[in-house]
Protein backbone atom coordinates (compact mmCIF):
# COMPACT_ATOMS: atom_id res chain seq x y z
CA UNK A 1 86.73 82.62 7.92
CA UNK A 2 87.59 79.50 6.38
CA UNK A 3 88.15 77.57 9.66
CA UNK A 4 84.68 79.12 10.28
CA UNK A 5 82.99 78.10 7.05
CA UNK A 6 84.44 74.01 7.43
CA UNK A 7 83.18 73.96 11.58
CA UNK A 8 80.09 75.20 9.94
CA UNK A 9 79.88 72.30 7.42
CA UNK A 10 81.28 69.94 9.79
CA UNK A 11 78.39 70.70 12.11
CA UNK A 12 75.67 70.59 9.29
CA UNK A 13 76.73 66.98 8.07
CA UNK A 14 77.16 64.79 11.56
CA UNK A 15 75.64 67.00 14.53
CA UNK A 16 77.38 70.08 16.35
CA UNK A 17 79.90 68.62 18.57
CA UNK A 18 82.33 71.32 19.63
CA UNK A 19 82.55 74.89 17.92
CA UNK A 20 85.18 77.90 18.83
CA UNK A 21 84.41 81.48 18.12
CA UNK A 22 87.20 83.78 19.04
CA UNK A 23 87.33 82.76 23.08
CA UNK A 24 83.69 81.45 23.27
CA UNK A 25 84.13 77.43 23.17
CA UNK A 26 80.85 75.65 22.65
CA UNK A 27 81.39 72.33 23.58
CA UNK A 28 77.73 70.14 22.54
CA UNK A 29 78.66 67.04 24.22
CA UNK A 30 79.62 68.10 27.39
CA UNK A 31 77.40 70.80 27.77
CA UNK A 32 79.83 72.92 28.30
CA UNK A 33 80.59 76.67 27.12
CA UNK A 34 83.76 78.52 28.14
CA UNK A 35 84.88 82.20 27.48
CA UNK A 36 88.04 82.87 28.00
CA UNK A 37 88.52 79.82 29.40
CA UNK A 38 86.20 80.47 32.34
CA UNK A 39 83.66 78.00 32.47
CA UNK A 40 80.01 79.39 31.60
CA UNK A 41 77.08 78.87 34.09
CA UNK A 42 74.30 78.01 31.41
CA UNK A 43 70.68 76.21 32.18
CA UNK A 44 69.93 73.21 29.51
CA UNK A 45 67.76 76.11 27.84
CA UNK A 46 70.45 78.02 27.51
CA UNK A 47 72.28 76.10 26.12
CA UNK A 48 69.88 74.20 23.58
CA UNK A 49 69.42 78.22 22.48
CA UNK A 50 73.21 78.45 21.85
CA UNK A 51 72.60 75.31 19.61
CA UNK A 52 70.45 76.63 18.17
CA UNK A 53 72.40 79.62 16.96
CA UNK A 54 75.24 77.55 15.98
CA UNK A 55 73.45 75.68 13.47
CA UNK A 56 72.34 78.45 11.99
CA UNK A 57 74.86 81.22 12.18
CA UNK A 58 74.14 84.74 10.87
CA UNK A 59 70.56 83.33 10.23
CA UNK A 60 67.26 85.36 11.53
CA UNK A 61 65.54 83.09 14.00
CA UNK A 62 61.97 84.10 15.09
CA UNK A 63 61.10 84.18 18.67
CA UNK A 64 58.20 81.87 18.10
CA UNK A 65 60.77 79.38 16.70
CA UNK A 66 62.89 79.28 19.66
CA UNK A 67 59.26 78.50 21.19
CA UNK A 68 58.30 75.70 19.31
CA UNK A 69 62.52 73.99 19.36
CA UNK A 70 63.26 74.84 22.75
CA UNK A 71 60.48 75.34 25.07
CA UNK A 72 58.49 72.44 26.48
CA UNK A 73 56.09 74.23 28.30
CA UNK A 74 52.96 75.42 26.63
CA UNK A 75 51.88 78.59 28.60
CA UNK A 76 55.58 80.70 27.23
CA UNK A 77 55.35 83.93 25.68
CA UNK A 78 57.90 85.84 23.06
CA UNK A 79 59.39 87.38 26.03
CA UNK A 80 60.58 84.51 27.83
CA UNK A 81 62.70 84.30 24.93
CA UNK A 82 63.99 87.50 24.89
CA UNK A 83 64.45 87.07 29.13
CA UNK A 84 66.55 84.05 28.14
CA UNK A 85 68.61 85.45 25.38
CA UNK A 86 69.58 88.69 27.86
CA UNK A 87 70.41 85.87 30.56
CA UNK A 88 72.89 84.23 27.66
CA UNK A 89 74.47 87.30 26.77
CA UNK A 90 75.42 88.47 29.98
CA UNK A 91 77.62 85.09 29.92
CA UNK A 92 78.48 85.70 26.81
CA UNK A 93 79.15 89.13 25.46
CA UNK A 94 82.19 91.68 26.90
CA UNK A 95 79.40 94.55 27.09
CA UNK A 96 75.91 92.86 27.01
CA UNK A 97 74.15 96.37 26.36
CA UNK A 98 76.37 96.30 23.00
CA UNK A 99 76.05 92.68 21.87
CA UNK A 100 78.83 90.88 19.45
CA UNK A 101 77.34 87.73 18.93
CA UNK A 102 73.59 88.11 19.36
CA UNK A 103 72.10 90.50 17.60
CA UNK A 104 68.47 91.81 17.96
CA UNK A 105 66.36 92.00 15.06
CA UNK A 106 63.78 94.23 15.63
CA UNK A 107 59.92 92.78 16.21
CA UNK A 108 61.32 89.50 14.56
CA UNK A 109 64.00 87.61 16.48
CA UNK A 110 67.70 87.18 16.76
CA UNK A 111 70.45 85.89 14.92
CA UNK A 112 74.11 84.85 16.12
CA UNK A 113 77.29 86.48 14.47
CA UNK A 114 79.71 84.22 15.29
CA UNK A 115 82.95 85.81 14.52
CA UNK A 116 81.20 89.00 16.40
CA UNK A 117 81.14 91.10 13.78
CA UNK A 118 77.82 93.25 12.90
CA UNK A 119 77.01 91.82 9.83
C-alpha cells in the first residue's frame, strides 16, 4: 500500500508516467499496458480512459466526465462509455463479468481499484 500511496503522489506532482498494479503495467509514455507481461491491444481511448483512472484511483468518475476528458466527438452518449469500459476490461480483468479493477457504480459511473480489491 505504501508503494501504492508514493506512485500515487508521484503521479499527482509531475504527470503519470509509468504505474504497476499487481501484473497490470501502465506505461503513459509509451502507450503501452501489459498484464502479465502480455502486451495489451488498447485504442488511444482506451487508454486516455485508463489515465484517467490512474489519476484518480478509487475515485467515482461520472460517465459524462469521461465525455467531456476523453471524447472528441460531439454526437457520444453515456453508453459509449460504458461500451468502452467493457472493451477495457476484457483486456484487463481475469473474469470481466466479475471486475477487480473497474468497478460499476450504479446510474453514476465507475471508479478504478487499483490493488483490485472491492473497496
Amino acid at each position: 500500500k505504501a508503494i501504492l500511496r508514493r506512485a500515487e503522489e508521484a503521479g499527482a506532482k509531475k504527470g503519470l508516467e509509468k504505474l504497476e498494479f499487481g501484473d497490470l503495467i501502465l506505461d503513459f509514455r509509451k502507450l503501452e499496458a501489459r498484464k502479465s507481461g502480455k502486451l495489451l491491444d488498447l485504442t488511444p481511448r482506451e487508454f486516455r480512459i485508463l489515465k484517467l483512472f490512474a489519476e484518480r484511483p478509487r475515485e467515482v468518475i461520472r460517465r459524462e466526465e469521461f465525455l467531456d476528458t476523453v471524447w472528441t466527438e460531439s454526437n457520444v452518449t453515456a453508453r459509449s462509455v460504458d461500451n468502452e469500459i467493457f472493451k477495457i476490461r476484457k483486456e484487463i480483468e481475469a473474469d470481466p463479468a466479475r471486475p477487480r479493477y473497474i468497478v460499476s457504480i450504479r446510474s453514476v459511473g465507475y471508479k478504478f481499484v487499483p490493488d483490485g480489491e472491492s473497496s
